[in-house]
N, C-alpha and C. Protein backbone atom coordinates (compact mmCIF):
# COMPACT_ATOMS: atom_id res chain seq x y z
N UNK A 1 79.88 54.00 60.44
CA UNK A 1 80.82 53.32 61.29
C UNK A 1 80.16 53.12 62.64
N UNK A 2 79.57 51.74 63.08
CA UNK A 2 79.34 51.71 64.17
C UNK A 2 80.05 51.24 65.04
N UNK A 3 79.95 50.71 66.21
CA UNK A 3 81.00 50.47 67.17
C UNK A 3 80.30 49.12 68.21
N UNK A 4 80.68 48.25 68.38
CA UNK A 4 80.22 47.65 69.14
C UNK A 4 80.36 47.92 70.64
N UNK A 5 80.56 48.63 71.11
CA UNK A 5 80.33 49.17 72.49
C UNK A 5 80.60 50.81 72.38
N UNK A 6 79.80 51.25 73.84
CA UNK A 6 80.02 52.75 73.79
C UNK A 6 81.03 53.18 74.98
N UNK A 7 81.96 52.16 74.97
CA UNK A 7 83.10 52.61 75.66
C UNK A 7 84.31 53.13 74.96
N UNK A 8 84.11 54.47 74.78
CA UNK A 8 85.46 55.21 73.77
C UNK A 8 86.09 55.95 74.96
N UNK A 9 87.31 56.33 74.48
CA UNK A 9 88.10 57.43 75.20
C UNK A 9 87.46 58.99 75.51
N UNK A 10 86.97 58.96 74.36
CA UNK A 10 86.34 60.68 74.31
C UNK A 10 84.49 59.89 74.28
N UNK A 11 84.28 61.36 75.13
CA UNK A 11 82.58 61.30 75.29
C UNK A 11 81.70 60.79 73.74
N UNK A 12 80.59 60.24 74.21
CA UNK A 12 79.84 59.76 72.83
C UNK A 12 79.73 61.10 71.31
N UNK A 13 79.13 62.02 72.20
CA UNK A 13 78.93 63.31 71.12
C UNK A 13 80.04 63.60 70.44
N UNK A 14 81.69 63.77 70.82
CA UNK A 14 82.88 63.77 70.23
C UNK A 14 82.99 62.37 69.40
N UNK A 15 82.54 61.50 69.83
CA UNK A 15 83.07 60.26 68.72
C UNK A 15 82.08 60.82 67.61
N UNK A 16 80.82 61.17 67.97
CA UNK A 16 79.74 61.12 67.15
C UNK A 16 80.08 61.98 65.77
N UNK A 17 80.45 63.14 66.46
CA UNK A 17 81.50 64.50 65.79
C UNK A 17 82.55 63.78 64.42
N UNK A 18 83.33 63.11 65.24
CA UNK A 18 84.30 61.92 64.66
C UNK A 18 84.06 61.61 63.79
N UNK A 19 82.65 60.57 63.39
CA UNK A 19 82.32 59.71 62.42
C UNK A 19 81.30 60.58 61.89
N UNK A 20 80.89 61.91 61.70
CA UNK A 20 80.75 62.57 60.80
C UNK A 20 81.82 62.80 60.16
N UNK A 21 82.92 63.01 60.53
CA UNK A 21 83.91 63.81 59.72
C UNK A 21 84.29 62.81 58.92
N UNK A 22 84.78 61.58 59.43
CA UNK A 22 85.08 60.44 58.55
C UNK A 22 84.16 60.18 57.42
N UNK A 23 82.67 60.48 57.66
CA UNK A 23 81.90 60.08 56.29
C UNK A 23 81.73 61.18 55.57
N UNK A 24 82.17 62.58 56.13
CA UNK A 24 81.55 63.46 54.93
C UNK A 24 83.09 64.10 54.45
N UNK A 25 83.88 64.00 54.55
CA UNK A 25 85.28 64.26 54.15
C UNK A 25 85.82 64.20 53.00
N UNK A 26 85.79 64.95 52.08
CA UNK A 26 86.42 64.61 50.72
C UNK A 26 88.03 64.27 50.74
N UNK A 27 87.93 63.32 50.65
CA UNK A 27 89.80 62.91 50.66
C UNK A 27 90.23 63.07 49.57
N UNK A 28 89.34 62.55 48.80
CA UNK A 28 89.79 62.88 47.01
C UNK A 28 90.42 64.07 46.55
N UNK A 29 89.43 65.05 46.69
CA UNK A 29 90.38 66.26 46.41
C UNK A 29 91.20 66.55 47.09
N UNK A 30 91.27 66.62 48.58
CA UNK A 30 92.87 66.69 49.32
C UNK A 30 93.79 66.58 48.51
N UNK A 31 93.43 65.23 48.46
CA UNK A 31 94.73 63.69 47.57
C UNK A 31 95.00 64.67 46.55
N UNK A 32 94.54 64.58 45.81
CA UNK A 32 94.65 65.64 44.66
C UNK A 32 95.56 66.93 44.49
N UNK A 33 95.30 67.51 45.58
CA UNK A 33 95.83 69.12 45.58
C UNK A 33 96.78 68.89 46.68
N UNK A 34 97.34 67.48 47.41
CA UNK A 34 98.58 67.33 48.02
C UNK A 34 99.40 66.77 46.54
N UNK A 35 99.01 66.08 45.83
CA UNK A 35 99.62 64.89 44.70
C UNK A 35 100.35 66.55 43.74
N UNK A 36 99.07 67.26 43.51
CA UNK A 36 99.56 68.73 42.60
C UNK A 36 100.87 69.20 43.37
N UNK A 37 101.10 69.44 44.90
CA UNK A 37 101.73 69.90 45.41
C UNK A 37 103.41 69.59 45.39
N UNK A 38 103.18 68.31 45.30
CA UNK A 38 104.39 66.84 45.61
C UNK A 38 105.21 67.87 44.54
N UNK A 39 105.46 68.38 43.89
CA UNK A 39 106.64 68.93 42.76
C UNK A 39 107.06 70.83 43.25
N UNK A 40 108.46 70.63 43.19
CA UNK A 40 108.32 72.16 43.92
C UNK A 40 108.69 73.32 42.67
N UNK A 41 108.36 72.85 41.36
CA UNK A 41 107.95 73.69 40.64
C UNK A 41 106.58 74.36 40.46
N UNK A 42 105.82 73.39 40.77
CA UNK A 42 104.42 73.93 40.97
C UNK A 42 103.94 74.73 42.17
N UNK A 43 104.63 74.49 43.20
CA UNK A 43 105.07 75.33 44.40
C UNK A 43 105.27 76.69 44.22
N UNK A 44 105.94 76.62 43.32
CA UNK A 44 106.41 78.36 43.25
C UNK A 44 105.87 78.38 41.76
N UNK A 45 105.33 77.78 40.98
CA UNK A 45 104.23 78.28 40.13
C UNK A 45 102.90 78.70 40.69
N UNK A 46 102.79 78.55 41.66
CA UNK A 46 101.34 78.60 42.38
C UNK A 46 101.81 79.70 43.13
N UNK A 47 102.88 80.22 43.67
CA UNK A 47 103.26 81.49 44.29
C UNK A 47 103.50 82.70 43.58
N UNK A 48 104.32 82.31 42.06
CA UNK A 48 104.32 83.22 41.41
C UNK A 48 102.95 83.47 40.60
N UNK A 49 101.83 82.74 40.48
CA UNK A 49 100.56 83.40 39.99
C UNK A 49 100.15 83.93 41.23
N UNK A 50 100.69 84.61 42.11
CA UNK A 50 99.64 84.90 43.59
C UNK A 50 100.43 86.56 43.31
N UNK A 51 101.13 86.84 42.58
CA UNK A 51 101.85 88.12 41.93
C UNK A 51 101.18 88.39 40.86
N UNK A 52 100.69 87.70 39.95
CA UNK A 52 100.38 87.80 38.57
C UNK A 52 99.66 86.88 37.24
N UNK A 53 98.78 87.32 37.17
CA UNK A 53 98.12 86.25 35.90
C UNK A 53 99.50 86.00 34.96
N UNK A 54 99.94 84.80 34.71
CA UNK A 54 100.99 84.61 33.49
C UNK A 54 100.61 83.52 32.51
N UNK A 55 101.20 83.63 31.68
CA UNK A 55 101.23 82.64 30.21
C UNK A 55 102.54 81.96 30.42
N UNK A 56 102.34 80.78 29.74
CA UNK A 56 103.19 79.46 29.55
C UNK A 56 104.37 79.89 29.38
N UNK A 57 104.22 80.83 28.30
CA UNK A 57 105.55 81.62 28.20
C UNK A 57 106.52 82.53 28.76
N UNK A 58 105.57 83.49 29.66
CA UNK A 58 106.62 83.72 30.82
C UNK A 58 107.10 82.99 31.97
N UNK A 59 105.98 81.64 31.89
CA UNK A 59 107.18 80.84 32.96
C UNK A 59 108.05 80.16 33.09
N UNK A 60 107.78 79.64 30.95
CA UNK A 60 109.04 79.14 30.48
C UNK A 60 110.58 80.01 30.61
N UNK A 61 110.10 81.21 30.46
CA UNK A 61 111.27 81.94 31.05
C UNK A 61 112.16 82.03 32.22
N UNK A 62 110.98 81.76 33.13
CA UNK A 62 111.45 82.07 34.34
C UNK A 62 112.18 80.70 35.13
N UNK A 63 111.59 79.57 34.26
CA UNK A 63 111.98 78.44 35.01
C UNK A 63 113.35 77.38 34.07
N UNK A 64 113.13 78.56 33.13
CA UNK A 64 113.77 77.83 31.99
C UNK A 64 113.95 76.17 31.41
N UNK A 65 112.28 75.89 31.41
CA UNK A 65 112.30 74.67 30.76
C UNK A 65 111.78 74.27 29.36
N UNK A 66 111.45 73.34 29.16
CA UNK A 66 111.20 73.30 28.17
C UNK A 66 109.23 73.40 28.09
N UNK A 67 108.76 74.47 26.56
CA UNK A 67 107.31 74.12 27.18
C UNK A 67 106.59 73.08 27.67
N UNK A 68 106.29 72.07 27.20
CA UNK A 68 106.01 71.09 27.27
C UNK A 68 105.76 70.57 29.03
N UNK A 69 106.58 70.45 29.45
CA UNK A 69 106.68 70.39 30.42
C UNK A 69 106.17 71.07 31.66
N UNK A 70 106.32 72.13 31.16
CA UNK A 70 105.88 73.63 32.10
C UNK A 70 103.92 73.41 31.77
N UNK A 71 103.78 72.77 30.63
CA UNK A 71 102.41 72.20 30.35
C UNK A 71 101.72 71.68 31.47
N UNK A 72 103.06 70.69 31.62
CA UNK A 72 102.54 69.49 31.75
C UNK A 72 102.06 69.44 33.74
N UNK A 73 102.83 70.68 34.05
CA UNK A 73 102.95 71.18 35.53
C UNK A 73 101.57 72.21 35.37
N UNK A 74 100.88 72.90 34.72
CA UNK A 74 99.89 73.57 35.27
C UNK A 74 98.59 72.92 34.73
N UNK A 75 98.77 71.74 33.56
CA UNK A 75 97.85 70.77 33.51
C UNK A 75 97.42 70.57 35.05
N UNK A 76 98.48 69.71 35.34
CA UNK A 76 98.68 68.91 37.15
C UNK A 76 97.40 70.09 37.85
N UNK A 77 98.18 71.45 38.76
CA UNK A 77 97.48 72.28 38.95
C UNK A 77 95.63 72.56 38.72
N UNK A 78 95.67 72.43 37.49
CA UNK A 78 94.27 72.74 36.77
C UNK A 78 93.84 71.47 37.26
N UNK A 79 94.11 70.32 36.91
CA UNK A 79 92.96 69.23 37.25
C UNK A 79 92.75 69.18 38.95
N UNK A 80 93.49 69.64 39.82
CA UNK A 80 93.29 69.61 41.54
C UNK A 80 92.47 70.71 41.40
N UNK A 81 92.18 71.70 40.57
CA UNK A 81 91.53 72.55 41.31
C UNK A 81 91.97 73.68 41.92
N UNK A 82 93.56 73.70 41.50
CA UNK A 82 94.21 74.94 41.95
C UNK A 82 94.25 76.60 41.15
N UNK A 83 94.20 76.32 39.74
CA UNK A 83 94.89 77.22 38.86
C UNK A 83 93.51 77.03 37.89
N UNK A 84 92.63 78.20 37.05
CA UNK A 84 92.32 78.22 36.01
C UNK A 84 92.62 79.22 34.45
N UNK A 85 92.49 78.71 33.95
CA UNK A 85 92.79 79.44 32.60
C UNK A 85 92.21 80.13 31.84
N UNK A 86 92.67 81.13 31.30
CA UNK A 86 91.77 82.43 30.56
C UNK A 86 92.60 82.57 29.45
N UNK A 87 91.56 82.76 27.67
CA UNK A 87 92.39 82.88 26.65
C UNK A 87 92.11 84.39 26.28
N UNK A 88 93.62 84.96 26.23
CA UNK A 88 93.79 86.69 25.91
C UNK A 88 94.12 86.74 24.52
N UNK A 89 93.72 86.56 23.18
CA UNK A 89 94.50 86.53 22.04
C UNK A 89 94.71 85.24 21.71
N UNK A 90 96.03 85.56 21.73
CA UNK A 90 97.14 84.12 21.43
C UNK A 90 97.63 83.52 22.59
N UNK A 91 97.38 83.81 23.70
CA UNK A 91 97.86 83.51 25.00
C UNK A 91 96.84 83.20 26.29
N UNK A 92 97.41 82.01 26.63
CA UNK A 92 96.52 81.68 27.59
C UNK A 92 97.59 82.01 28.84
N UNK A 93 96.61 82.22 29.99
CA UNK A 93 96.85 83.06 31.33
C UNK A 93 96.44 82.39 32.33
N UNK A 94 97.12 81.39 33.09
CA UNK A 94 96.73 81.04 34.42
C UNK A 94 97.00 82.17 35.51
N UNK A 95 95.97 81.90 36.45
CA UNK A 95 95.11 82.32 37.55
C UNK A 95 94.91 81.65 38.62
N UNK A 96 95.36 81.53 40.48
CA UNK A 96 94.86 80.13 41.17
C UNK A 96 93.15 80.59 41.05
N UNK A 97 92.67 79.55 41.52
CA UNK A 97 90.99 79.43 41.38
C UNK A 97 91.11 79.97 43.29
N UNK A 98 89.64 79.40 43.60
CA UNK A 98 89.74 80.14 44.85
C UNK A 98 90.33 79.46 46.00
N UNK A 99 90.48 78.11 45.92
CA UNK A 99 90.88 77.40 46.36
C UNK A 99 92.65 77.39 46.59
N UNK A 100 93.27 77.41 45.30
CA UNK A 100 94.07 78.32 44.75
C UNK A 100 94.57 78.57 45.60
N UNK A 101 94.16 80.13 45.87
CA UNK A 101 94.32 81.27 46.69
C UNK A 101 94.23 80.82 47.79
N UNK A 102 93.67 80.02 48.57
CA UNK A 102 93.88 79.52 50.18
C UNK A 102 95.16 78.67 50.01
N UNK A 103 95.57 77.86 49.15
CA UNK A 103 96.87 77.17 49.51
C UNK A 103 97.52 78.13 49.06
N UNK A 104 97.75 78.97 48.20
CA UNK A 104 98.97 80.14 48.04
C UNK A 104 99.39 81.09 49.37
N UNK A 105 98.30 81.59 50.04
CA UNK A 105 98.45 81.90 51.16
C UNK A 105 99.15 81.25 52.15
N UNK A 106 98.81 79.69 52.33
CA UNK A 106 99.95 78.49 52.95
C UNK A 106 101.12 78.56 52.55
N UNK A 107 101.59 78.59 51.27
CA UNK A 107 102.49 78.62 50.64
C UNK A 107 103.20 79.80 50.75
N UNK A 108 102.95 81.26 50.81
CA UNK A 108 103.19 82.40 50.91
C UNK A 108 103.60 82.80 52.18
N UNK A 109 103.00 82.22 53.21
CA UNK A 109 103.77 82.22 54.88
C UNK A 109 104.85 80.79 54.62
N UNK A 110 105.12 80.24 54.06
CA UNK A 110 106.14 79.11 54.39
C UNK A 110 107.35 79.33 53.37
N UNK A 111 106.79 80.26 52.35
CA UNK A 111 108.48 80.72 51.47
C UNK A 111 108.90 82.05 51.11
């Protein structure tokens, strides 16, 4: 991003600062792990794994939906980068990843 003059508001080195951040910025994943966020079941699926590794099945319990669905919410999760999965047996066990764990912490001071 260049500029046709070097008359900015803020000193050159702060713009300079600036248009690093603009080019090296992953927005993508943001986008991503705000888009995961947008549902406030996954909200407090992402709070209640910050208590406990669980399976599909205890959160079908807890949220009382149908599986499928409850799928279809830690799919979401897993592809941002929030939550990964571990197979115990017959049961698979989400986990936030580490990333995860820094928005659960956000999440954990705000509910």
């Amino acid at each position: 991003m260049s500029s046709q003059s070097n008359d900015f508001r803020v000193s050159s080195e702060t713009m300079a600062e600036m248009e690093a951040i603009v080019s090296t910025c992953d927005v993508e994943t943001a986008h991503r792990i705000f888009k995961a966020l947008a549902d406030d079941r996954r909200i407090l699926i992402l709070r209640l794994l910050e208590e406990s590794e669980l399976c599909v099945c205890d959160l079908v319990e807890l949220f009382d939906i149908e599986y499928s669905k409850l799928s279809y919410h830690l799919k979401q999760l897993k592809e941002a980068g929030l939550v990964t999965a571990d197979r115990e047996g017959n049961y698979v066990t989400y986990r936030p990843t580490e990333c995860g764990e820094d928005v659960v912490d956000i999440v954990h001071r705000l509910c």
